[in-house]
Protein backbone atom coordinates (compact mmCIF):
# COMPACT_ATOMS: atom_id res chain seq x y z
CA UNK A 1 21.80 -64.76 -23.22
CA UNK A 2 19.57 -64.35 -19.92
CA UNK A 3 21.33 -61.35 -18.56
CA UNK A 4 19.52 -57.70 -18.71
CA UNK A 5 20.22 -55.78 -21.20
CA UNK A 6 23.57 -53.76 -21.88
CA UNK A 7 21.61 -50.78 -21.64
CA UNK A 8 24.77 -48.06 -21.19
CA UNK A 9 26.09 -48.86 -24.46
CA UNK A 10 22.45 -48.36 -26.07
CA UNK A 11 21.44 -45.79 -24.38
CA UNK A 12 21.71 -41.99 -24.82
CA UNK A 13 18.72 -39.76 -24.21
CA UNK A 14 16.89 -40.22 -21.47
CA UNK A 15 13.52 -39.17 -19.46
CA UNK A 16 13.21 -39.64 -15.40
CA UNK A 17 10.44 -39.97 -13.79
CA UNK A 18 9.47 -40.29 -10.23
CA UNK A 19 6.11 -40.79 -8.31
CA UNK A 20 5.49 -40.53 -4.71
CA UNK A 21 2.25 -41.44 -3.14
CA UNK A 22 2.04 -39.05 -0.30
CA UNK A 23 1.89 -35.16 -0.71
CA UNK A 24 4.49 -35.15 2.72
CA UNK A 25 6.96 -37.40 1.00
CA UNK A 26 7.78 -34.83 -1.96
CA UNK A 27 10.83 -33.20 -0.75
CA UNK A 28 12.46 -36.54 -0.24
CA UNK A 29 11.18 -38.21 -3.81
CA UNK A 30 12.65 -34.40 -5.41
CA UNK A 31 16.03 -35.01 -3.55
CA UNK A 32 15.56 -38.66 -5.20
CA UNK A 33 15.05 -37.94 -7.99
CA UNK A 34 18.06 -35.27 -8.30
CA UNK A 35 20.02 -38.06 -7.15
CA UNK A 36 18.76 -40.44 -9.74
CA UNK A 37 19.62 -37.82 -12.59
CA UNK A 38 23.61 -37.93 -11.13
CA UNK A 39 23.08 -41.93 -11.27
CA UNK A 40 22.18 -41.65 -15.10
CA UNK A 41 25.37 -39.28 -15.69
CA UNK A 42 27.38 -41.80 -14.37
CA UNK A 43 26.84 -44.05 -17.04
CA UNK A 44 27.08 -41.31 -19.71
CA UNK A 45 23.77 -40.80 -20.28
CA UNK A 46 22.24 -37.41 -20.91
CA UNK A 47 19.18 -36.59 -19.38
CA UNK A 48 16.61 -34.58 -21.52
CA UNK A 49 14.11 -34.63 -19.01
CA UNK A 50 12.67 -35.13 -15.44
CA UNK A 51 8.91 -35.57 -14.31
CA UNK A 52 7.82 -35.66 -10.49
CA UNK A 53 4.90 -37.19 -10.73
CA UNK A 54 1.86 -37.74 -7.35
CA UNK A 55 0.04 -40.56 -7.67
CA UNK A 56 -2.94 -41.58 -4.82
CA UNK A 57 -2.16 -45.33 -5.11
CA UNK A 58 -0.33 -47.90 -6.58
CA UNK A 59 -1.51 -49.59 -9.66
CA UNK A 60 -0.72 -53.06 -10.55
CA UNK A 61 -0.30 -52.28 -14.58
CA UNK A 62 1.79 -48.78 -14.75
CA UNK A 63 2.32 -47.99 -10.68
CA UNK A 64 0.38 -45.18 -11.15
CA UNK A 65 -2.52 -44.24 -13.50
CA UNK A 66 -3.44 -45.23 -17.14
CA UNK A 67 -4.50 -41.43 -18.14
CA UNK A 68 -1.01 -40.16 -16.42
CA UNK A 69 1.50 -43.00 -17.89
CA UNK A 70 0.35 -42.74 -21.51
CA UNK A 71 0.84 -38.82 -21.07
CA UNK A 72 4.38 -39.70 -19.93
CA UNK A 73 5.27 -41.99 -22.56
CA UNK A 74 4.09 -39.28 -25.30
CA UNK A 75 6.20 -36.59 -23.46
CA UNK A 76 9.66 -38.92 -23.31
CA UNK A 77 8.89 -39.69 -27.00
CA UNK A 78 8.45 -36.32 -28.19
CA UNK A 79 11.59 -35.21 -26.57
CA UNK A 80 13.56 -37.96 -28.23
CA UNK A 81 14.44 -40.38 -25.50
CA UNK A 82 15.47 -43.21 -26.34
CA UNK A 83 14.71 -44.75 -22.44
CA UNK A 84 12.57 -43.94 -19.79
CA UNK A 85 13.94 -44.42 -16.06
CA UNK A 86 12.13 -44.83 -13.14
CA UNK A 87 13.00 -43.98 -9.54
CA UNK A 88 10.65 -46.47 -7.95
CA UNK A 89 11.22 -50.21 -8.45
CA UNK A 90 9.19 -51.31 -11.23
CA UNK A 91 8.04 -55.03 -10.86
CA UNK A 92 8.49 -57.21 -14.22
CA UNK A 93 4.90 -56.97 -14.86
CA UNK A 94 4.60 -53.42 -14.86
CA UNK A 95 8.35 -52.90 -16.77
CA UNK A 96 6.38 -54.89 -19.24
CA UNK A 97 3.47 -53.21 -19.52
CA UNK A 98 5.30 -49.52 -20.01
CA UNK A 99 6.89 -51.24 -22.76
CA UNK A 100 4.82 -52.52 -24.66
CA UNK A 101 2.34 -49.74 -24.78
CA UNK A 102 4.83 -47.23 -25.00
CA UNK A 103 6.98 -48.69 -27.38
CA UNK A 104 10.33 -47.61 -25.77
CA UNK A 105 12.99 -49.11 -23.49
CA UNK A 106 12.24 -48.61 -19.60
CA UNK A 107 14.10 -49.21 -16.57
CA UNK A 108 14.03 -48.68 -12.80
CA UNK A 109 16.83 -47.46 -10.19
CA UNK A 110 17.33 -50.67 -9.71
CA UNK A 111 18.93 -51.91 -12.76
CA UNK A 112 20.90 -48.30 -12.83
CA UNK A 113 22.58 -49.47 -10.05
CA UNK A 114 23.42 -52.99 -11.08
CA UNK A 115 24.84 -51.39 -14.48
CA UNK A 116 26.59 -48.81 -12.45
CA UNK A 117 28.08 -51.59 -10.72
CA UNK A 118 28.87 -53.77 -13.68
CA UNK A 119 31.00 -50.92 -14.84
CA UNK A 120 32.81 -50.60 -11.71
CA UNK A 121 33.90 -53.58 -11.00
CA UNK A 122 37.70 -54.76 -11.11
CA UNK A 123 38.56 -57.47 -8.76
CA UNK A 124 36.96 -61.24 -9.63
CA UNK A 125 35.09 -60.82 -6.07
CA UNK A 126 33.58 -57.93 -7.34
CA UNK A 127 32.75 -58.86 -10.58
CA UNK A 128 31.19 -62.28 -9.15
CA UNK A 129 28.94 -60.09 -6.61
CA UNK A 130 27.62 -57.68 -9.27
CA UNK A 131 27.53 -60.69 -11.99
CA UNK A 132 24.85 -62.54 -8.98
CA UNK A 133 22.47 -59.62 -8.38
CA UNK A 134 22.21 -59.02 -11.92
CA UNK A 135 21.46 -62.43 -13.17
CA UNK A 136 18.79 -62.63 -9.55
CA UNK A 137 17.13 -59.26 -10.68
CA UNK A 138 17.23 -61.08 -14.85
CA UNK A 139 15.62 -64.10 -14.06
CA UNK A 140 11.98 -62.73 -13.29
CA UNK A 141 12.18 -60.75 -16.51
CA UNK A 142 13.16 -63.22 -18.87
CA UNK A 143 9.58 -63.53 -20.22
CA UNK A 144 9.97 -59.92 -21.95
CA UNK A 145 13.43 -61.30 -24.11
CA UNK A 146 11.52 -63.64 -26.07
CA UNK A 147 8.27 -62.28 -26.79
CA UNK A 148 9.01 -62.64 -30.26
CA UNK A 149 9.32 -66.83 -29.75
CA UNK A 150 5.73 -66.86 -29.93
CA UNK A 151 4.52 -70.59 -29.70
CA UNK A 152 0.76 -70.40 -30.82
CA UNK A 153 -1.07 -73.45 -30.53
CA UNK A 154 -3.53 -75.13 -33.11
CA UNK A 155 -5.46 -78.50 -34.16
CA UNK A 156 -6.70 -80.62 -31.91
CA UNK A 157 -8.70 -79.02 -29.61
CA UNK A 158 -8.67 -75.64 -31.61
CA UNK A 159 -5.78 -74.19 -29.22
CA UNK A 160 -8.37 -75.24 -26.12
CA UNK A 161 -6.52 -77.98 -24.41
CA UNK A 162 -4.79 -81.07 -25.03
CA UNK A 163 -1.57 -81.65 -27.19
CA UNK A 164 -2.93 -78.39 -29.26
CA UNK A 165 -3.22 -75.86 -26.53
CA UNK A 166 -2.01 -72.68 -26.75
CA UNK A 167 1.63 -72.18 -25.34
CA UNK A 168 3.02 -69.53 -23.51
CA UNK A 169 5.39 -67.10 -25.95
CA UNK A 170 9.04 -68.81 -26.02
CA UNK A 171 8.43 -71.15 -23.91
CA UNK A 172 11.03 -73.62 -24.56
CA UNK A 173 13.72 -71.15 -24.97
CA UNK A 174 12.74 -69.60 -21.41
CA UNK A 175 12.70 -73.22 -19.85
CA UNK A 176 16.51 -73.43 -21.11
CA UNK A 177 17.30 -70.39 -19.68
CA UNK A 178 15.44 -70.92 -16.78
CA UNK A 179 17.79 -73.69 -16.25
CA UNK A 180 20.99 -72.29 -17.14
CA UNK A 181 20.49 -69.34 -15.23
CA UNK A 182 19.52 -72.05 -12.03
CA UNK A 183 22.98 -73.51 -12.94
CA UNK A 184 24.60 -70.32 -13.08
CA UNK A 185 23.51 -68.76 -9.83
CA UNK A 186 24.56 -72.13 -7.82
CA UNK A 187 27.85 -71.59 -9.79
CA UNK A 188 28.36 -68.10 -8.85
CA UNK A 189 27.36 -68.60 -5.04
CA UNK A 190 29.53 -71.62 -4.89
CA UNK A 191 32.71 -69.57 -6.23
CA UNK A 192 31.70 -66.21 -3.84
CA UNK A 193 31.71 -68.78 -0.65
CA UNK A 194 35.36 -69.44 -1.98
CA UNK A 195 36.47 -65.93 -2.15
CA UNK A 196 35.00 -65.64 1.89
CA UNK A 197 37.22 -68.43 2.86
CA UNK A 198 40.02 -66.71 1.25
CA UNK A 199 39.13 -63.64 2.99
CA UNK A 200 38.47 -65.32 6.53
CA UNK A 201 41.97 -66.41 6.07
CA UNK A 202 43.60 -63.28 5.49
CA UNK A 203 41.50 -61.38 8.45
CA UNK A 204 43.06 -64.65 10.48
CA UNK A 205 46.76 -64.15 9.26
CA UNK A 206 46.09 -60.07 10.16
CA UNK A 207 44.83 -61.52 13.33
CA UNK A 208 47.83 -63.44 14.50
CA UNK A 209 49.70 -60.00 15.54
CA UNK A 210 46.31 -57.76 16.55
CA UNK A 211 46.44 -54.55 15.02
CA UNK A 212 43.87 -52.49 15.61
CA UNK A 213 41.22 -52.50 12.57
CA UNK A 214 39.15 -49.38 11.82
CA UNK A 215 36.56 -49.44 8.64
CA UNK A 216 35.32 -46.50 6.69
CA UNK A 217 31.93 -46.37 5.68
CA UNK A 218 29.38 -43.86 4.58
CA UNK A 219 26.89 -42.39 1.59
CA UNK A 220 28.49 -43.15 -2.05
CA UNK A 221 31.08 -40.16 -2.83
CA UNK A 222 31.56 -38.78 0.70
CA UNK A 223 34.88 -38.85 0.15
CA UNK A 224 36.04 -42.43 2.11
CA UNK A 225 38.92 -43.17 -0.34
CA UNK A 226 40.32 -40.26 -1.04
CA UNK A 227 40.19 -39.78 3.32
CA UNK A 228 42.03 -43.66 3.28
CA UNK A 229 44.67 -42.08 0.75
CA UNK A 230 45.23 -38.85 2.97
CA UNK A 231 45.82 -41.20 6.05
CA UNK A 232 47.64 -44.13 4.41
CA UNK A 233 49.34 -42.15 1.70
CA UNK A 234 47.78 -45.40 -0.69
CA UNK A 235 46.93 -45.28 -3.82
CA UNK A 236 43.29 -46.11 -3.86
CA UNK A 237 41.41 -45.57 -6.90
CA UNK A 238 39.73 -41.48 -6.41
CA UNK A 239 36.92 -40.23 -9.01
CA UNK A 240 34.19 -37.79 -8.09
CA UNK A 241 31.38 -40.13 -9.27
CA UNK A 242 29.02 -42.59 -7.06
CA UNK A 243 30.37 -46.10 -6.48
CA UNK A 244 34.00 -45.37 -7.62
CA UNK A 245 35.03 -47.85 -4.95
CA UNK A 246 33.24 -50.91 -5.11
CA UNK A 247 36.25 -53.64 -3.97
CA UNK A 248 37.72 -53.00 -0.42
CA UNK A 249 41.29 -51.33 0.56
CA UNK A 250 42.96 -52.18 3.71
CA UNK A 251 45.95 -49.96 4.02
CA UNK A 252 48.34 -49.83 7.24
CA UNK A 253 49.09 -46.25 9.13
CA UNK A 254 50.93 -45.26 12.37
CA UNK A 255 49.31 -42.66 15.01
CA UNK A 256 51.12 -40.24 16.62
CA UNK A 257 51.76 -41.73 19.42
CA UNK A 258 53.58 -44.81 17.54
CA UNK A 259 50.30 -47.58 17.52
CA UNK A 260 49.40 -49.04 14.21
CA UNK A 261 46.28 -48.89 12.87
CA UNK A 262 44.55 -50.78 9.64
CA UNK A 263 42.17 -48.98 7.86
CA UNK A 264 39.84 -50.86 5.38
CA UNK A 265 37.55 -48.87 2.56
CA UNK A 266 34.38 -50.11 1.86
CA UNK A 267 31.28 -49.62 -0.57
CA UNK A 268 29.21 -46.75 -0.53
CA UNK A 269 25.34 -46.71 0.52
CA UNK A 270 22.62 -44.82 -1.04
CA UNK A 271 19.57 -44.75 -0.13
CA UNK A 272 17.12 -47.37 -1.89
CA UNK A 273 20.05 -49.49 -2.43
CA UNK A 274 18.21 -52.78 -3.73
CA UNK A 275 17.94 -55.29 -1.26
CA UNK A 276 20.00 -58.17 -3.23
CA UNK A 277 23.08 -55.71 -3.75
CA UNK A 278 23.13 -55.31 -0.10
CA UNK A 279 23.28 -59.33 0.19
CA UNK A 280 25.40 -59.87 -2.80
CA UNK A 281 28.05 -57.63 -1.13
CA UNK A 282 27.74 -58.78 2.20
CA UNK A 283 30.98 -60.41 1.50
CA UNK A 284 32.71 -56.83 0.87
CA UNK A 285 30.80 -54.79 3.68
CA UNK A 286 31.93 -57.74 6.16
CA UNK A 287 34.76 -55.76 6.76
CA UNK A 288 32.08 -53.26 8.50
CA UNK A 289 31.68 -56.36 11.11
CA UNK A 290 35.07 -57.15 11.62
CA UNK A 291 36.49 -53.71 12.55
CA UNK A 292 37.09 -53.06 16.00
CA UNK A 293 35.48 -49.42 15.16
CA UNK A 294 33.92 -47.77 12.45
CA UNK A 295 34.86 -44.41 10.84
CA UNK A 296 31.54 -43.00 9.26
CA UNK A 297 32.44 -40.16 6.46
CA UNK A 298 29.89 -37.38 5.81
CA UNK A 299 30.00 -35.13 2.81
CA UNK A 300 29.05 -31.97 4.66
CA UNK A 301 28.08 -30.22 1.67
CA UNK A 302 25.47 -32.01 0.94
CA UNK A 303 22.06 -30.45 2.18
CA UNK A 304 21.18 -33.93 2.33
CA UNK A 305 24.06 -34.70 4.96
CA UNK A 306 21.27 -35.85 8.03
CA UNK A 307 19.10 -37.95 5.31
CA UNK A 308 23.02 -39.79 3.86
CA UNK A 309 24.44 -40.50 7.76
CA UNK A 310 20.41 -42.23 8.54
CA UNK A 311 20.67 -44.56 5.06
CA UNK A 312 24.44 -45.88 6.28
CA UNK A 313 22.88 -46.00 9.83
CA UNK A 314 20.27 -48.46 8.08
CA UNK A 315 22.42 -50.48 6.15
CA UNK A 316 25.36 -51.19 8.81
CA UNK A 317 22.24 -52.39 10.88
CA UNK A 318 20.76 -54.59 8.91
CA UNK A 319 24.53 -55.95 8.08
CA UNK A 320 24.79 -56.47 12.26
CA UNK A 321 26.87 -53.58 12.42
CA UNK A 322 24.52 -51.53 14.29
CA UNK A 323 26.11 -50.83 17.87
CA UNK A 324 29.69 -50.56 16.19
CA UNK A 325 31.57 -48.08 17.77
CA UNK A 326 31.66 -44.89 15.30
CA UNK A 327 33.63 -42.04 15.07
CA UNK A 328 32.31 -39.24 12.67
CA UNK A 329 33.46 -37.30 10.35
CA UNK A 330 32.46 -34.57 8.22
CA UNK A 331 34.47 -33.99 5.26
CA UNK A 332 34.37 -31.24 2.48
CA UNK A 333 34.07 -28.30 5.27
CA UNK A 334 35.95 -26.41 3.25
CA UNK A 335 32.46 -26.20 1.06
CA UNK A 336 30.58 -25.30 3.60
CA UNK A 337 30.01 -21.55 4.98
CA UNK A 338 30.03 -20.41 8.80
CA UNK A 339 26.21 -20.48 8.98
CA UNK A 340 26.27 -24.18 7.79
CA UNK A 341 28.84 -25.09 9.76
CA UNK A 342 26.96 -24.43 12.98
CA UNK A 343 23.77 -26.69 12.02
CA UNK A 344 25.82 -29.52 11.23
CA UNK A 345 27.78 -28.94 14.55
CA UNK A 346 23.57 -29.11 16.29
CA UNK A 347 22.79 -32.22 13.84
CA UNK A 348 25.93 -34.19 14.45
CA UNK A 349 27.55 -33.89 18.38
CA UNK A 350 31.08 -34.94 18.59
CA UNK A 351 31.92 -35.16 14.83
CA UNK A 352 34.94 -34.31 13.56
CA UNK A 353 34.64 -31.54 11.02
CA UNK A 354 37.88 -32.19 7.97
CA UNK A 355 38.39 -31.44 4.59
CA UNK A 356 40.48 -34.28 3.25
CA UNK A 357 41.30 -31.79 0.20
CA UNK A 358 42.62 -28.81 2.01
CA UNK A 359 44.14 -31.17 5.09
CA UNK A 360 41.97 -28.75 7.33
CA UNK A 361 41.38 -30.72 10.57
CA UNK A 362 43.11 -33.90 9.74
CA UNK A 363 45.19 -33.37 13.35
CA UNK A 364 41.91 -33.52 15.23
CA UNK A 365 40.86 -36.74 13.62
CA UNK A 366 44.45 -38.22 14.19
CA UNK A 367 44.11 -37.88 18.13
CA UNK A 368 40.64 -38.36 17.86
CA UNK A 369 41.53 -42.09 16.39
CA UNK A 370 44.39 -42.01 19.43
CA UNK A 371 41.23 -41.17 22.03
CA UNK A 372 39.36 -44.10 20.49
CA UNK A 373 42.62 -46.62 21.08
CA UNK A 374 43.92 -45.15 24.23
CA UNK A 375 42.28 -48.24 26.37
CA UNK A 376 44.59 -50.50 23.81
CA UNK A 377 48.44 -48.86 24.58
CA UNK A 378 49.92 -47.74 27.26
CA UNK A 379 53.33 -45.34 27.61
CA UNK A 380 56.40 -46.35 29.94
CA UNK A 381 59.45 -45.61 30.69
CA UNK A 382 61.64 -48.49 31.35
CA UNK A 383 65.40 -48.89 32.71
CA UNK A 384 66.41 -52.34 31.18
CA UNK A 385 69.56 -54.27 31.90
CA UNK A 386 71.63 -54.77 28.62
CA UNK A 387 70.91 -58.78 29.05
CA UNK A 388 66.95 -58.10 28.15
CA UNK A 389 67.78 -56.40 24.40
CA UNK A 390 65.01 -58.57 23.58
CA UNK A 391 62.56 -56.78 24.95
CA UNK A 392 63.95 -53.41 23.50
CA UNK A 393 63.02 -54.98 20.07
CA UNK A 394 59.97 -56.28 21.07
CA UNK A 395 59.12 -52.24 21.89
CA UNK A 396 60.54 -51.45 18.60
CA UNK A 397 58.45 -53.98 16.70
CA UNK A 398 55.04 -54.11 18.59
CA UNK A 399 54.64 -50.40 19.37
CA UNK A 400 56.80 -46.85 19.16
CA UNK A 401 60.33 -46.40 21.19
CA UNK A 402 60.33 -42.20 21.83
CA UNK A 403 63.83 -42.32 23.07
CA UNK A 404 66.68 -44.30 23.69
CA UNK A 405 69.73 -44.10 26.26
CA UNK A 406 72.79 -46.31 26.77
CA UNK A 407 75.03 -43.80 28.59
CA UNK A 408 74.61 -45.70 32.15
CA UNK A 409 75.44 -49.22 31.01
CA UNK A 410 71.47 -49.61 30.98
CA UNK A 411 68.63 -49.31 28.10
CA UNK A 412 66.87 -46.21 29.74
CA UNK A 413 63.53 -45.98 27.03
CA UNK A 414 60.85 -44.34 26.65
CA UNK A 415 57.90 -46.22 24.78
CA UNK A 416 54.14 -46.58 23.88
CA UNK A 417 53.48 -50.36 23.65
CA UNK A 418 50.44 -52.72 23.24
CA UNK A 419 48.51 -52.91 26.76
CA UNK A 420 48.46 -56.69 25.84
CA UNK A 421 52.28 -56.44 26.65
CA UNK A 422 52.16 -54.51 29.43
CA UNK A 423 52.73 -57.19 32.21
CA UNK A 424 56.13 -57.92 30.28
CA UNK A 425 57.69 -54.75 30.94
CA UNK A 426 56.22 -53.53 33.87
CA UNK A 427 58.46 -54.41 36.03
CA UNK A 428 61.63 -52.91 34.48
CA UNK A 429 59.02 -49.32 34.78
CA UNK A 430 60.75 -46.30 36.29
């Protein structure tokens, strides 16, 4: 009842606009606005057209001028649109206000997102995260569902004051759902603070035997699952659209030299990712915090590669994520041509360049992960008497055994093992 709109399945034509509000900033509002028509063609929408739009302020009715928004609301209706979508974030007011005068349905980036969300969603913690920023962005809007509960006062006092004053337009109805949306969100925060005990206890049960933890992150549709699924050989769930992934994977994998790893996917970023997703998933992107180092994926054909790897930069900060140690990689190379190749070799130091489709680097990254570990294992060769077979399957089950040799009435192995362990071998070391 007090939830936006289902605007997807309503929905089929429509017209994007997007305004900046300094001449510098239009490159970056074009590249937005690109990125906002992809957004729309996730949920099936066609778009019929697109309007970049400079404004020199902000206006408290439309966001930008009176003459300019009614000649955008007569272009979207005489192509047919049945919505208008804005890049910026429209306040409720102004949502209103385009409305109303332009007689068609509007929405902003914002509520793109949340329905691009809605659809994604599998898992009850992920349904319960997208189900609380919706109803949070809903409640300030609620005025606009039930302008047609209009409560018009009369008698005494001629609609003035009094017991016959005018009253607001569905009033009651927006004080019940006022209150059951109040009830709602306690509900919904109450049940998400279960779901991050349950996942506090399963980081503590991964905990009791420390594997090392590494979690990928980066821009929507780098390619992070399909990258977790070329490491892990998992299954995780692969489509070339933004926000396939929204519910996080933590699959287990053995280096080369023997040391297990656990590798956790995670939601991706955009840029102007509204503020309460960010918070509503905090749960989800927790994993970010918890790994012992990230792995931050890159779609290197993207000519907006620099502008993606700043936006996850942003977010894992203001998550406390910050100063996690990072290892980069670019994926897609394979889409990218020589001349390419050697900017994003300047723009990005140290990165390791892969193409999770062709399998094209995917050795470098594997002893890059190694190089990132190496202060964790350490490699021995031990001569063990027959008596300490216990310690034999200890190297077996904590790390990698390279070779084995009974021939001399001794356990002569060769081993990578936990540096934690170290001072229980050592001194059976050749």
């Amino acid at each position: 009842m007090f939830d936006i709109r289902e605007k997807p399945n309503m929905v089929e034509r429509a017209f994007l606009i997007g305004a900046y509000f300094d001449r510098r900033e239009k490159p970056e509002a074009a590249a937005l606005l690109d990125e906002l028509r992809e957004l729309v063609g996730t949920l099936g929408i066609e778009v019929i057209g697109a309007e970049l739009v400079y404004a020199r302020e902000h206006t408290a009715r439309h966001l930008i001028g009176s003459g300019k928004s009614a000649e955008l609301m007569k272009q979207a209706k005489d192509l047919n649109a049945d919505c208008i979508v804005w890049d910026n974030e429209l306040s409720p007011a102004q949502q209103r206000a385009w409305e109303s005068e332009g007689d068609i349905c509007v929405i902003d980036r914002h509520e793109v997102i949340l329905d691009i969300f809605n659809m994604r969603a599998k898992t009850r913690e992920a349904r319960l995260q997208v189900e609380l920023a919706r109803l949070e962005y809903s409640i300030p809007r609620l005025t606009r569902m039930w302008a047609h509960l209009d409560r018009q006062g009369g008698g005494a006092g001629g609609g003035q004051g009094g017991a016959g004053a005018a009253r607001g337009e569905g009033e009651t109805q927006l004080e019940v759902d006022r209150r059951l949306a109040s009830k709602r969100l306690d509900k919904l925060r109450a049940d998400l603070e279960e779901v991050k005990k349950q996942r506090d206890t399963m980081r503590k049960e991964r905990s009791r035997v420390p594997v090392p933890h590494a979690a990928i992150v980066g821009y929507t549709n780098a390619g992070k699952s399909s990258l977790l699924n070329k490491l892990t050989a998992a299954d995780a769930y692969v489509e070339n659209k933004l926000f396939a992934t929204l519910d996080t994977t933590t699959r287990r994998m053995e280096l080369p030299d023997g040391q297990p790893l656990l590798i956790t996917d995670t939601v991706g970023f955009i840029r102007n990712l509204p503020h309460d997703l960010v918070q509503s998933f905090r749960a989800t992107l927790e994993e970010a915090n918890q790994a012992d180092f990230l792995i931050h994926v890159i779609d290197a054909s993207s000519p907006q590669a620099l502008e993606f790897h700043q936006t996850t930069t942003q977010v894992l900060g203001e998550l406390g994520a910050g100063d996690k140690k990072a290892l980069l990689v670019l994926n897609k190379i394979d889409l990218v041509d020589d001349t390419r190749l050697l900017e994003l070799k300047r723009e990005f130091p140290g990165a390791v360049m892969i193409s999770v489709k062709s399998g094209q680097g995917m050795d470098d990254l594997l002893h890059r992960l190694h190089d990132f570990m190496i202060d964790r294992v350490v490699r021995l060769t031990l001569s063990l008497p027959l008596d300490r077979m216990d310690l034999v399957a200890l190297a077996h089950q904590e790390g990698k055994v390279l070779s084995e040799d009974y021939e001399t009435g001794r356990a002569e192995i060769q081993c990578v093992i936990p540096k934690r362990l170290e001072s229980r071998f050592i001194k059976f070391a050749v």
